[in-house]
Protein backbone atom coordinates (compact mmCIF):
# COMPACT_ATOMS: atom_id res chain seq x y z
CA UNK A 1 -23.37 -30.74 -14.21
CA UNK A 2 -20.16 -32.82 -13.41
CA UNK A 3 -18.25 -29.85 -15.73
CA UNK A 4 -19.50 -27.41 -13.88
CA UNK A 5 -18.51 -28.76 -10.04
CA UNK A 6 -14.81 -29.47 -11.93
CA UNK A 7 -14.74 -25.63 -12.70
CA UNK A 8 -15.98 -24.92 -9.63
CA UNK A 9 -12.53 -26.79 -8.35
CA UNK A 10 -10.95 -25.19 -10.59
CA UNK A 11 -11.70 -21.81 -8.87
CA UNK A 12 -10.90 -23.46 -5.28
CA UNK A 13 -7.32 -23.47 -7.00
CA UNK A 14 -7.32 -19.65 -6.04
CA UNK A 15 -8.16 -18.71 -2.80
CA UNK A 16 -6.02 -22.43 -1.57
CA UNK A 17 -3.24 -20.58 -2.69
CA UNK A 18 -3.64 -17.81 -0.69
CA UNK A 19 -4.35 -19.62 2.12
CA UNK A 20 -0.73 -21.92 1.88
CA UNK A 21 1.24 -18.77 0.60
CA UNK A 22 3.18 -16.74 3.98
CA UNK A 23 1.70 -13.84 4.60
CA UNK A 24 4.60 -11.07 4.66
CA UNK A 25 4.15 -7.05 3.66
CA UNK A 26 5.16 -6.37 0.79
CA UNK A 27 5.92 -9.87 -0.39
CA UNK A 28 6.41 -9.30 -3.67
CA UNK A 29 7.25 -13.14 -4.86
CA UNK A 30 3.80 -14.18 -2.73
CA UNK A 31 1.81 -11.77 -4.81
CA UNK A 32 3.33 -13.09 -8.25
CA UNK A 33 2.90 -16.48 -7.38
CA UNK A 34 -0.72 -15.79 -6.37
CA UNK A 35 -1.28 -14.24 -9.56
CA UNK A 36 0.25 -16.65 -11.52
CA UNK A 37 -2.37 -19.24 -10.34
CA UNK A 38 -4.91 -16.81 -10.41
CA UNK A 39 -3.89 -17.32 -14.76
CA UNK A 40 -3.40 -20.37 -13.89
CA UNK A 41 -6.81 -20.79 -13.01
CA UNK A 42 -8.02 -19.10 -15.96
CA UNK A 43 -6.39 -20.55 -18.55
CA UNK A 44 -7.95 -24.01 -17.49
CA UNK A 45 -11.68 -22.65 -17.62
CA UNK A 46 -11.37 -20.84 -21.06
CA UNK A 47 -9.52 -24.08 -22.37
CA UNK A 48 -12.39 -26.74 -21.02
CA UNK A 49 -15.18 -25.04 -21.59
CA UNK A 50 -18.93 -26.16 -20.76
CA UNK A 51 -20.59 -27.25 -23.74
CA UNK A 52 -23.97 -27.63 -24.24
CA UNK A 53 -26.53 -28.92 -26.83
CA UNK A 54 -26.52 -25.87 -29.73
CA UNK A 55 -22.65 -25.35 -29.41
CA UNK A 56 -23.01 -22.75 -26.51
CA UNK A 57 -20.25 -22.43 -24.08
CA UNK A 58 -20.48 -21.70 -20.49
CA UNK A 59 -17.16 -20.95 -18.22
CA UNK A 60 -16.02 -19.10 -15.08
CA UNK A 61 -13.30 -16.67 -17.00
CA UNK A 62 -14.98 -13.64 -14.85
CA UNK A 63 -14.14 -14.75 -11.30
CA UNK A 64 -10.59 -14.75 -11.73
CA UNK A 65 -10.57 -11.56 -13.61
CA UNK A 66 -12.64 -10.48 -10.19
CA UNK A 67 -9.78 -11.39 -7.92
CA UNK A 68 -6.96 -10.03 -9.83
CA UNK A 69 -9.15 -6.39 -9.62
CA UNK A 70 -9.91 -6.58 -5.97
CA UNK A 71 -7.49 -8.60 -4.59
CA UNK A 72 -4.24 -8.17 -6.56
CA UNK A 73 -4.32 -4.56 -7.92
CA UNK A 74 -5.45 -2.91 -11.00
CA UNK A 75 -2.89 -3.74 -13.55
CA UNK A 76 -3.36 -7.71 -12.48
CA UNK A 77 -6.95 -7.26 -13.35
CA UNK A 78 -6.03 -5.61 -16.59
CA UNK A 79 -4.09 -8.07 -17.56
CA UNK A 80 -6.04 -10.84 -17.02
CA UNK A 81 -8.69 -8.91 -19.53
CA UNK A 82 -6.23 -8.30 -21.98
CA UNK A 83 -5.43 -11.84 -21.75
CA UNK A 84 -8.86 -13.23 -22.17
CA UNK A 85 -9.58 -11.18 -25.52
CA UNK A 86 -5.83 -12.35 -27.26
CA UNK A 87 -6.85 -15.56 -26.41
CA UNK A 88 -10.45 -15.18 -28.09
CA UNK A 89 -9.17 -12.61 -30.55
CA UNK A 90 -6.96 -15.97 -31.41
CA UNK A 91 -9.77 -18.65 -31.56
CA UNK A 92 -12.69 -16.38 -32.46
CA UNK A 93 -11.30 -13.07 -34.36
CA UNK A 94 -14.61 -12.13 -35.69
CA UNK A 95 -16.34 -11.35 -32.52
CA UNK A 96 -13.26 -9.24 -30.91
CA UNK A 97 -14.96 -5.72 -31.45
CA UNK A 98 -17.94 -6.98 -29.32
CA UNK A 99 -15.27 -8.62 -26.63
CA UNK A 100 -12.92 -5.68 -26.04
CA UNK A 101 -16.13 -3.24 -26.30
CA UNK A 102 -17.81 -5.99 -23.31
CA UNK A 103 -14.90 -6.04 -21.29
CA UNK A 104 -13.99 -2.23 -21.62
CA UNK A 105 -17.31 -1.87 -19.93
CA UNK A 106 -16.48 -4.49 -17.26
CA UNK A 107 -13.08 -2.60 -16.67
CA UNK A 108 -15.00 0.79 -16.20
CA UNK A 109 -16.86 -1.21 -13.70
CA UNK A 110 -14.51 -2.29 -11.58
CA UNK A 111 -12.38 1.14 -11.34
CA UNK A 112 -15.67 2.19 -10.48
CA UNK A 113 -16.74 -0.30 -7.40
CA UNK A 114 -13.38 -0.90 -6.51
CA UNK A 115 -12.48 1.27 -3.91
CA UNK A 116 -16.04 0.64 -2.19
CA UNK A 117 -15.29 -3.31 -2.29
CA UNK A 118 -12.03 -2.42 -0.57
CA UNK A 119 -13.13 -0.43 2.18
CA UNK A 120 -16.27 -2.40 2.70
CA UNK A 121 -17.14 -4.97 5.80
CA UNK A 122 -16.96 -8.47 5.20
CA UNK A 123 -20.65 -8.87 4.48
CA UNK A 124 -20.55 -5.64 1.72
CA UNK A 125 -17.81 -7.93 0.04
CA UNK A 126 -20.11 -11.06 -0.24
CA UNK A 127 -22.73 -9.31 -1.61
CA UNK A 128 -20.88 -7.62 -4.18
CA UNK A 129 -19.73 -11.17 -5.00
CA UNK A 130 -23.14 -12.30 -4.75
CA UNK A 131 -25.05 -9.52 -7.03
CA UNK A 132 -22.30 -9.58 -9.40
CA UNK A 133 -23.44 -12.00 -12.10
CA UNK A 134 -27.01 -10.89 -11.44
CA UNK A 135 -26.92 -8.04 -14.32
CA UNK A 136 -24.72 -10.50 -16.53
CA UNK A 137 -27.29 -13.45 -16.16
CA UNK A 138 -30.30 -10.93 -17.36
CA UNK A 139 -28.19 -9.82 -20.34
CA UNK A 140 -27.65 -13.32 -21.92
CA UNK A 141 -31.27 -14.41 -20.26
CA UNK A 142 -32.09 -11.49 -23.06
CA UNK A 143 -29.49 -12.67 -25.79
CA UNK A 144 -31.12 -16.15 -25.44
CA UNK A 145 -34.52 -14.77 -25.71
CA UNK A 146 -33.71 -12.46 -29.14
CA UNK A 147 -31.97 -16.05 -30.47
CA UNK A 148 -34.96 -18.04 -29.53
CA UNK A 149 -32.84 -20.38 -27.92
CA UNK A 150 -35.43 -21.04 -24.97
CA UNK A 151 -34.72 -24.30 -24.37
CA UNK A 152 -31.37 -23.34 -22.96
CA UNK A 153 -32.65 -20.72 -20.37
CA UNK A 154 -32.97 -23.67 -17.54
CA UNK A 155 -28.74 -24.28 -18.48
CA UNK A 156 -28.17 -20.65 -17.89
CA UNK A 157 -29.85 -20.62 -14.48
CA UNK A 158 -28.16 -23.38 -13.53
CA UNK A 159 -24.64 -21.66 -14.81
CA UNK A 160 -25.20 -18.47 -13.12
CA UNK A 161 -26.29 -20.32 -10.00
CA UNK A 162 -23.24 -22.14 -10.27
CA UNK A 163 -20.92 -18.63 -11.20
CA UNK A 164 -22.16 -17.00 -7.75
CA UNK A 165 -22.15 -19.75 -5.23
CA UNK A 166 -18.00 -20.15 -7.13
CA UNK A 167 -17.50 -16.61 -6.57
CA UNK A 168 -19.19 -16.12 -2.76
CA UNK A 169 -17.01 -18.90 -2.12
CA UNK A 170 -13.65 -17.88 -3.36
CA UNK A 171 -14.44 -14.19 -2.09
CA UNK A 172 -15.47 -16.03 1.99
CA UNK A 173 -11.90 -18.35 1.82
CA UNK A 174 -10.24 -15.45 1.09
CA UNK A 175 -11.79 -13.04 3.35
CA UNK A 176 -11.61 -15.67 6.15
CA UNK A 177 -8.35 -16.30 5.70
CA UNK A 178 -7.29 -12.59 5.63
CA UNK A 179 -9.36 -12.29 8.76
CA UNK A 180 -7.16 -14.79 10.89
CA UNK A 181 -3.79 -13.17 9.46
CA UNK A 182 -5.45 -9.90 11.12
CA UNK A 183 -6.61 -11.22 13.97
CA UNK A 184 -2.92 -12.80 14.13
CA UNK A 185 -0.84 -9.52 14.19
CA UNK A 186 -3.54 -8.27 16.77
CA UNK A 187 -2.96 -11.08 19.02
CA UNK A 188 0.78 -10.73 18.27
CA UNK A 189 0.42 -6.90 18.98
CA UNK A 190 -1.24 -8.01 22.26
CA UNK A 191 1.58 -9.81 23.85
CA UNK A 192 3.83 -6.99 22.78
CA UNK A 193 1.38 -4.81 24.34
CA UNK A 194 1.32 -6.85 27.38
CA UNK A 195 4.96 -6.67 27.59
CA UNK A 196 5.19 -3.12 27.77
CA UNK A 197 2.62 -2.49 29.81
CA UNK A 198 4.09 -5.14 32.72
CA UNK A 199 7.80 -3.69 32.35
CA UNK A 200 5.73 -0.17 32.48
CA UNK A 201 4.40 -0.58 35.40
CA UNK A 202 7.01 -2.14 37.35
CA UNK A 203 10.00 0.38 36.59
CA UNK A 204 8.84 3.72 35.29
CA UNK A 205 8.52 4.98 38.86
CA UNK A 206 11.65 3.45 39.92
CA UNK A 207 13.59 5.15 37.14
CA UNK A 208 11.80 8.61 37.53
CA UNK A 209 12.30 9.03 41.20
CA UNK A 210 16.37 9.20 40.92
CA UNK A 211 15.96 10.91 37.43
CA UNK A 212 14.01 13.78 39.19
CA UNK A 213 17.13 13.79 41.06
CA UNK A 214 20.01 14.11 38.96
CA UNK A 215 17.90 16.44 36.92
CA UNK A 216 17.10 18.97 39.42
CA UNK A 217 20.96 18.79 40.64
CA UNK A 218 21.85 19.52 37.07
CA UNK A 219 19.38 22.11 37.30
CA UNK A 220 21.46 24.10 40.11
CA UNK A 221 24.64 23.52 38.56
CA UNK A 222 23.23 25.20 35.66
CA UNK A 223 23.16 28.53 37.18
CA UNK A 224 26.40 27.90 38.27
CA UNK A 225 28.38 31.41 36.98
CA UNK A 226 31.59 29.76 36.96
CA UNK A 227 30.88 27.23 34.59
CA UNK A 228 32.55 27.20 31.13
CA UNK A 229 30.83 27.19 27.56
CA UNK A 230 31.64 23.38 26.94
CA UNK A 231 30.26 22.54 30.16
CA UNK A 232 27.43 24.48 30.21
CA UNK A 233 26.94 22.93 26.88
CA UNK A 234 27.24 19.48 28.48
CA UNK A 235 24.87 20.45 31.15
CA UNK A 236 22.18 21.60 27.88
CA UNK A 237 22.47 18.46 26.19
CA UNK A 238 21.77 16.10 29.56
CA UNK A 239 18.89 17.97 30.60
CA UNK A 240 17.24 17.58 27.06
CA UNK A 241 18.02 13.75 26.83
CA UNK A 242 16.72 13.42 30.47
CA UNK A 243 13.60 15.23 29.09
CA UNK A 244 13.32 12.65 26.37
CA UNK A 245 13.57 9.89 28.96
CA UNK A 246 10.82 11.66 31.11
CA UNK A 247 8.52 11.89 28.33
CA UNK A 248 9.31 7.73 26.92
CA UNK A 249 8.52 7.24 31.02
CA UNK A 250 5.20 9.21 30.64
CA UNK A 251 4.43 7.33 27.40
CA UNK A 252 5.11 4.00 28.77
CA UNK A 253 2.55 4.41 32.04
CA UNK A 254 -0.12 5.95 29.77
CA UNK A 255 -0.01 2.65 27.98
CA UNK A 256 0.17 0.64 31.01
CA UNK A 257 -2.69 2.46 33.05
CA UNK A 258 -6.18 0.99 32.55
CA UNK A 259 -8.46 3.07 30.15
CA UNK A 260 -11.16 4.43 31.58
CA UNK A 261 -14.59 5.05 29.54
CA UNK A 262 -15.04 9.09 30.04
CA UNK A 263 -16.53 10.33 27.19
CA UNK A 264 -18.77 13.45 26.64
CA UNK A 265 -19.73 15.43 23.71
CA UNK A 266 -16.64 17.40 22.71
CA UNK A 267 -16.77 20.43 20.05
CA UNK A 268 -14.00 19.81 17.48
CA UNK A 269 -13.48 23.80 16.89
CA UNK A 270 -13.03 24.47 20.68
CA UNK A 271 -10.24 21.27 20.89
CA UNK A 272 -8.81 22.17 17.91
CA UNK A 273 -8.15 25.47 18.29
CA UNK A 274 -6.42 24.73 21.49
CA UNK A 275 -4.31 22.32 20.54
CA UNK A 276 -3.23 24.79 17.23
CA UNK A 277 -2.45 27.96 20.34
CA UNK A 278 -0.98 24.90 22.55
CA UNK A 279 1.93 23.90 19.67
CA UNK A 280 2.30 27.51 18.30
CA UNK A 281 5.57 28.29 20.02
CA UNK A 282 7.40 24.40 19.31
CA UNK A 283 6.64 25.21 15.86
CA UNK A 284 7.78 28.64 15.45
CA UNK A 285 10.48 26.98 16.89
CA UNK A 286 10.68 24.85 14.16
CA UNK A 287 10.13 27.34 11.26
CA UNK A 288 6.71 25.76 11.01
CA UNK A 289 3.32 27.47 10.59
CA UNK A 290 0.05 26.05 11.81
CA UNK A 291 -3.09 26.41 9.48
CA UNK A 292 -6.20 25.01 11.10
CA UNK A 293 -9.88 25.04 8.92
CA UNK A 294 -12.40 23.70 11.12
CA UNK A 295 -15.93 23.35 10.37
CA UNK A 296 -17.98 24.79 13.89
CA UNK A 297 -21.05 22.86 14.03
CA UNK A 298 -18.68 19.52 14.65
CA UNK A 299 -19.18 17.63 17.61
CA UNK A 300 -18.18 13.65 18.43
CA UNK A 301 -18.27 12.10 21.69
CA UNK A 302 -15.35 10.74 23.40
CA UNK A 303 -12.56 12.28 26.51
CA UNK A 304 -11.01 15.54 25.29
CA UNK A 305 -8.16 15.21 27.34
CA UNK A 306 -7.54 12.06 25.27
CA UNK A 307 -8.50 13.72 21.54
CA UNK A 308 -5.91 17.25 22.71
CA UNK A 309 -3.28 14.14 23.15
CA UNK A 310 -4.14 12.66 19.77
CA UNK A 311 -3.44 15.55 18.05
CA UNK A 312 -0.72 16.43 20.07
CA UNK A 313 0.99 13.48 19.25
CA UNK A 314 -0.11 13.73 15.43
CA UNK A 315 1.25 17.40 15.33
CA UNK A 316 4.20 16.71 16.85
CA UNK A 317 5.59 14.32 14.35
CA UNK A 318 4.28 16.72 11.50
CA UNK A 319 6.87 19.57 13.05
CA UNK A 320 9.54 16.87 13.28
CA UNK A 321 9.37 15.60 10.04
CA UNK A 322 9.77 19.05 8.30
CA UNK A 323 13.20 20.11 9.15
CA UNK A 324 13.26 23.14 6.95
CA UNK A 325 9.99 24.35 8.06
CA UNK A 326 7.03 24.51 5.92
CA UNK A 327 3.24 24.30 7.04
CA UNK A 328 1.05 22.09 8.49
CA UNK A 329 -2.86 21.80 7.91
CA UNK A 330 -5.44 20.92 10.79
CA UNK A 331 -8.83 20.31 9.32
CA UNK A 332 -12.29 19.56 10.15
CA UNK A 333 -15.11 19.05 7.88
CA UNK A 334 -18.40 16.94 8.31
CA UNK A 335 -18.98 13.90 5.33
CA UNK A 336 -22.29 12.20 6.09
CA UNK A 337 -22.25 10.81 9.81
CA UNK A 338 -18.69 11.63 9.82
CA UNK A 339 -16.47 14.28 11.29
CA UNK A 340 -13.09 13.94 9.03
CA UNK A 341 -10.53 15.25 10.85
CA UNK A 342 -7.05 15.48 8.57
CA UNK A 343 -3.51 16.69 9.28
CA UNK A 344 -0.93 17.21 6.48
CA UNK A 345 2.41 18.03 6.32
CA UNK A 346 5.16 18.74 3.97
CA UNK A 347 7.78 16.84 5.20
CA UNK A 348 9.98 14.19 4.49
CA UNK A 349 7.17 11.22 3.86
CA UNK A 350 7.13 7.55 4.58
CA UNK A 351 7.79 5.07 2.65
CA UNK A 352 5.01 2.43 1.51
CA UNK A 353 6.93 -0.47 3.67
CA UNK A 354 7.44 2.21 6.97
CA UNK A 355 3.49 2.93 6.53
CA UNK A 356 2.70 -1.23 6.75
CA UNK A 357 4.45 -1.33 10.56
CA UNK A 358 3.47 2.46 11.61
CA UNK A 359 2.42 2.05 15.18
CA UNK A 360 4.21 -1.34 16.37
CA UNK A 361 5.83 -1.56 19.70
CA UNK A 362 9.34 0.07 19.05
CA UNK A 363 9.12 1.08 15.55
CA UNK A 364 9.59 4.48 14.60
CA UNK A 365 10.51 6.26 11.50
CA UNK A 366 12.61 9.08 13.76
CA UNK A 367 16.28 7.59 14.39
CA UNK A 368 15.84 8.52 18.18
CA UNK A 369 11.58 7.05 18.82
CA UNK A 370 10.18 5.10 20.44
CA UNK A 371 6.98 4.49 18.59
CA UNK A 372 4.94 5.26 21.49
CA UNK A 373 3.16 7.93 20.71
CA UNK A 374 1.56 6.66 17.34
CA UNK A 375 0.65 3.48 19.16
CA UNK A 376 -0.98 5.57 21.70
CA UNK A 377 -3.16 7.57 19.34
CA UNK A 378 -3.96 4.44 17.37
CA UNK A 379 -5.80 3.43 20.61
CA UNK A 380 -7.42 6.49 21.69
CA UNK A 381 -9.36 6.55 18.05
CA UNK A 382 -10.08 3.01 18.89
CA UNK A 383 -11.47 3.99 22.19
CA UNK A 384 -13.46 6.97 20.43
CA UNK A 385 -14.84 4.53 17.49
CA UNK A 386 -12.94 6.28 14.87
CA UNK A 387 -10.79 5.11 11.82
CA UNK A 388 -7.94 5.91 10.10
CA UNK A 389 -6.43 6.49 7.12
CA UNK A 390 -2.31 7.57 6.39
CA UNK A 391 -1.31 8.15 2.64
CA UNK A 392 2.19 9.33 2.98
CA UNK A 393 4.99 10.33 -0.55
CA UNK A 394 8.27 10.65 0.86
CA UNK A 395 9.97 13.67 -0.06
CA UNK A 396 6.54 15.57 -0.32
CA UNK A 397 4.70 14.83 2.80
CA UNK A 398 2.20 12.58 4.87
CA UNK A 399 -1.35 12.81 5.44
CA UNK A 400 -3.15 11.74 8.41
CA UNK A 401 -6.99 11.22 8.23
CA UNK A 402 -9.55 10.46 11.10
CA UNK A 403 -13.34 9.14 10.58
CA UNK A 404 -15.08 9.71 14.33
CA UNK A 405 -18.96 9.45 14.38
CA UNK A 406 -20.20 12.96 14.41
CA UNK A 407 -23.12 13.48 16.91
CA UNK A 408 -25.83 16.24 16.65
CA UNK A 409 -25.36 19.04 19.42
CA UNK A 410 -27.40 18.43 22.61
């Protein structure tokens, strides 16, 4: 018993260092040093094995190889496998055809499971941890059985008691931890928010009141037939930027008025369709065609002045990323209680670091925005209980996918 609870320390080894080590995207050192304890860790547990009476070893070799897979990436978990059979191909070389073929099954099973660990709830993660050595326990509860080795059954209940409580554990630090680095950036975002929304409201007015001015002034002197073509070229180029300014004004008081909670059932065709007409002419403009594929029977509940500004906002970006044209896709399908709604472009991409900070105050992948916009669209899925998902390759394109809960038609 007293082996076992040291193993179980051992384990504690990993998610400890995940706790001290800084959380930063795309960290790269962070990630190696977490996954050099996470050998660390394993290397110690297949070294001191538990022994028991009839030469039978016991260890916790699987729960690292479970963290590298679903907390590190693919090829971590890979190589923590390949590991584990040199180092019993090395001890042990007559069992290695059995090892490889038992862990080429346990690979198959993670690749398998491992995108629904990932985008599962904090509970779905437990469990997984949790029912995870239940199917391994009943195979060597068999094994021992066949061997007539009954007398060690009550040591393998006690092991695989042991194995889950170590693994539930490791998986709730870990998910804890990750949850107050989240809830971190939100409160971070917050203040940021805050921010904008104070400045927002005390100066947009201000500023647009004389800028309605100057721009209706410039307006006159427009028409003005006695104007040259540099300065009616000067006169062009103010009364786009003062556009630009209008429209970072508009952006700022839509994040600084209070939301308010008008929602009704909305057909996707009908709002998508408009939207599609609505942008037509910026991107013909842009040498951009507009392919929309909507499923009709779709319908979500939420404001649809709110969803046309969504994909508005979504839209636009597509058209300004793709400055030699090309063609953007609007789609709408149902998938279980979900309507998917997906835009994709072919334009320049995003990079995997630009995708981590998409939607912070001020950061925009455009040399001239704001940011705005994205940040308001993040919050009107929010406010319509939808999700979101961007997978972006730069030089081929971005995708941008949205999860609302579809509702039957009334």
């Amino acid at each position: 018993m007293n082996s076992l609870i040291l193993h179980f320390f051992i384990m504690m080894i990993i998610p400890l260092i995940r706790i001290i080590l800084p959380k930063k995207p795309n960290d790269l050192k962070a990630d190696y040093t977490f996954l050099l304890f996470i050998v660390f860790s394993l290397i110690l547990t297949i070294t001191y094995p538990v022994h028991i009476m009839d030469g039978t070893t016991f260890d916790l070799k699987l729960i690292p190889v479970f963290i590298a897979f679903f907390y590190v990436s693919i090829n971590a978990g890979i190589l923590m496998i390949g590991f584990i059979v040199l180092f019993k191909g090395i001890t042990d070389p007559s069992g290695i055809f059995f090892l490889i073929l038992n862990y080429t099954i346990f690979t198959a099973i993670f690749l398998s499971i491992r995108r629904y660990f990932l985008n599962g709830t904090f509970i779905r993660r437990l469990m997984i941890g949790l029912l995870f050595y239940i199917p391994i326990s009943i195979s060597r509860l068999i094994l021992f059985m066949n061997n007539e080795q009954l007398e060690d059954v009550d040591n393998l209940l006690i092991f695989s008691l042991m194995s889950m409580i170590t693994l539930v554990v490791t998986i709730y630090l870990i998910e804890l931890d990750q949850l107050k680095s989240d809830l971190r950036n939100k409160l971070q975002t917050a203040d940021k928010m805050n921010a904008i929304s104070q400045l927002a409201a005390s100066v947009a007015h201000e500023i647009r009141n004389p800028m309605t001015t100057v721009k209706g002034f410039m307006q006159l002197m427009q028409t003005d037939q006695n104007l040259n073509q540099k300065q009616q070229q000067y006169i062009s180029v103010s009364l786009k930027e003062l556009e630009r300014t209008n429209q970072i004004i508009s952006d700022f008081l839509t994040l600084a008025k209070p939301s308010y909670s008008l929602t009704e059932m909305i057909h996707l065709e009908e709002v998508i369709n408009d939207v599609v007409i609505f942008m037509q002419s910026f991107a013909h403009i842009s040498n951009v065609s507009l392919i929309a594929s909507v499923n009709p029977n779709l319908y979500i509940k939420g404001n649809p002045n709110e969803l046309k500004q969504l994909l508005i906002n979504l839209i636009k970006n597509g058209i300004e990323s793709m400055e030699n044209g090309g063609n953007i896709e609007v789609m709408a399908v149902s998938e279980g209680e979900y309507a998917i709604v997906s835009l994709k472009d072919e334009g320049a991409g995003i990079s995997k670091k630009q995708l981590k900070q998409i939607g912070q105050p001020y950061y925009s992948t455009k040399s001239r925005g704001t940011g705005l916009g994205l940040m308001i669209a993040f919050d009107i899925i929010k406010r319509m209980n939808g999700q979101y998902k961007i997978t972006s390759e730069e030089g081929i394109g971005t995708s941008f996918i949205i999860m609302f809960p579809s509702v039957s038609e009334e």
